[in-house]
C-alpha atoms as a PDB file:
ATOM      1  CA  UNK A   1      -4.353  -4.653   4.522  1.00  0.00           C
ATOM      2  CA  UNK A   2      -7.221  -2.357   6.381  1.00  0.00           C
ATOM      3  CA  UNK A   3      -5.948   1.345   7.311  1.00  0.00           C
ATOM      4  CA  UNK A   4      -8.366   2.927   9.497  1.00  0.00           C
ATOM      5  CA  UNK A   5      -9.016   6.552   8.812  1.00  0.00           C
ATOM      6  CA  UNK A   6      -7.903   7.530  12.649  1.00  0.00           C
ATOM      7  CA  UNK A   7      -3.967   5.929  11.293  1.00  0.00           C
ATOM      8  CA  UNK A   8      -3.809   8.190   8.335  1.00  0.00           C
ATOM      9  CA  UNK A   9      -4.298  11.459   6.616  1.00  0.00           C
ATOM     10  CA  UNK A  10      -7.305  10.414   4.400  1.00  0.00           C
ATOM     11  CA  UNK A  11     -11.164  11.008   4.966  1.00  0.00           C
ATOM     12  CA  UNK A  12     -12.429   7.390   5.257  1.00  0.00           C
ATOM     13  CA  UNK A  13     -10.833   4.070   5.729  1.00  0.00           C
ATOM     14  CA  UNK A  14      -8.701   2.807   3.041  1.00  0.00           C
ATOM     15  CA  UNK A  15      -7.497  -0.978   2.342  1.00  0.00           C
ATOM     16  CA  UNK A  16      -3.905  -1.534   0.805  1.00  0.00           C
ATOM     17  CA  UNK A  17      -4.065  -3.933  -1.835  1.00  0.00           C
ATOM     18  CA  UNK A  18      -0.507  -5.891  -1.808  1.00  0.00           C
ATOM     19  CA  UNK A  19      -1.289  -8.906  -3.837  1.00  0.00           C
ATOM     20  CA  UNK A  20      -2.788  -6.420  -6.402  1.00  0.00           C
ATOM     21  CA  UNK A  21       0.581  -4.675  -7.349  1.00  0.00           C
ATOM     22  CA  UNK A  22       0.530  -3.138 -11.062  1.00  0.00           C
ATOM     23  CA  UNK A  23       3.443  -1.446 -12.914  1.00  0.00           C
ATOM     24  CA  UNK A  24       2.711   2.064 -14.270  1.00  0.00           C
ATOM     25  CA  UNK A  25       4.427   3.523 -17.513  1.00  0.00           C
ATOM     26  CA  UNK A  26       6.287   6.883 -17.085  1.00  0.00           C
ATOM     27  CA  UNK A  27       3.385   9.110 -18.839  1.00  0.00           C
ATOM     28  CA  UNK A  28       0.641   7.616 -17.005  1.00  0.00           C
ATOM     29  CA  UNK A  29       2.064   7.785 -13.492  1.00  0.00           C
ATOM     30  CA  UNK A  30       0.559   9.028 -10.490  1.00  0.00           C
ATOM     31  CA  UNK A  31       0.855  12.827  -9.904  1.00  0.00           C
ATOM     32  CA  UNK A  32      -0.918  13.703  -6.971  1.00  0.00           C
ATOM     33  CA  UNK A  33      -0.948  11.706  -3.247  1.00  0.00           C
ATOM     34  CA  UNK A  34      -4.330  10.564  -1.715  1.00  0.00           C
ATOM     35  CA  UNK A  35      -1.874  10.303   1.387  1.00  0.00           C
ATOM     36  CA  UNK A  36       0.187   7.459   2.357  1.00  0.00           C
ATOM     37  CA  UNK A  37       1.084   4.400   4.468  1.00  0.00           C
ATOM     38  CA  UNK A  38       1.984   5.299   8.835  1.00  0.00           C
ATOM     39  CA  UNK A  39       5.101   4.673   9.443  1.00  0.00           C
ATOM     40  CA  UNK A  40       3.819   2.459  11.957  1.00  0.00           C
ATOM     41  CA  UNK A  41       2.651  -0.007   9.746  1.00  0.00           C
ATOM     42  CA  UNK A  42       5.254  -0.102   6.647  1.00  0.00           C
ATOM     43  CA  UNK A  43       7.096  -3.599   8.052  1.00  0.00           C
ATOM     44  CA  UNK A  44       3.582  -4.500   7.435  1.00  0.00           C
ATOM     45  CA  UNK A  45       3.129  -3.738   4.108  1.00  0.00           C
ATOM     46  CA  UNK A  46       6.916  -4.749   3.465  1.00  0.00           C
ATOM     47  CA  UNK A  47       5.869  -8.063   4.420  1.00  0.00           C
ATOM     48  CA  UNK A  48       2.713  -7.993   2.490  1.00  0.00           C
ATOM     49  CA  UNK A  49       4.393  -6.985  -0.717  1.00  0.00           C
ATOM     50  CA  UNK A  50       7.105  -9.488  -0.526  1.00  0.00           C
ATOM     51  CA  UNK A  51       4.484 -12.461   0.098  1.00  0.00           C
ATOM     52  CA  UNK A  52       2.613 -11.051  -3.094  1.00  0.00           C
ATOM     53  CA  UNK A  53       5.338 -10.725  -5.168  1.00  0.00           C
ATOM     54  CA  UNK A  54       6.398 -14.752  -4.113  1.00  0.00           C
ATOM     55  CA  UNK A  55       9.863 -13.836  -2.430  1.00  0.00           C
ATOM     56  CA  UNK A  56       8.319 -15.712   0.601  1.00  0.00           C
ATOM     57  CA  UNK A  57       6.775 -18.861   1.583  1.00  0.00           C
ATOM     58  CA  UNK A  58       3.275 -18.470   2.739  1.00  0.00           C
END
């Protein structure tokens, strides 16, 4: 999923990766934010994530 720079806080446009999702042991988690989804688009990415993660029919 493409997020243009002018719909969030980073420097350049950024792309969302929801088919792509990776689990993360406790030590090696992410610290710092790049930034972070709009609100705007979350139902988006909701839907995104549950189509990756096969808890919806294509």
């Amino acid at each position: 999923m493409r997020i243009p720079v002018a719909e969030s806080p980073l420097r350049e446009d950024s792309v969302a990766l929801c088919s792509q999702i990776r689990t993360v042991p406790i030590e090696h988690r992410i610290t710092n934010s790049s930034g972070s989804v709009p609100e705007s688009r979350t139902k988006e990415v909701d839907e995104a994530l549950r189509y990756g993660l096969g808890l919806i029919d294509p």
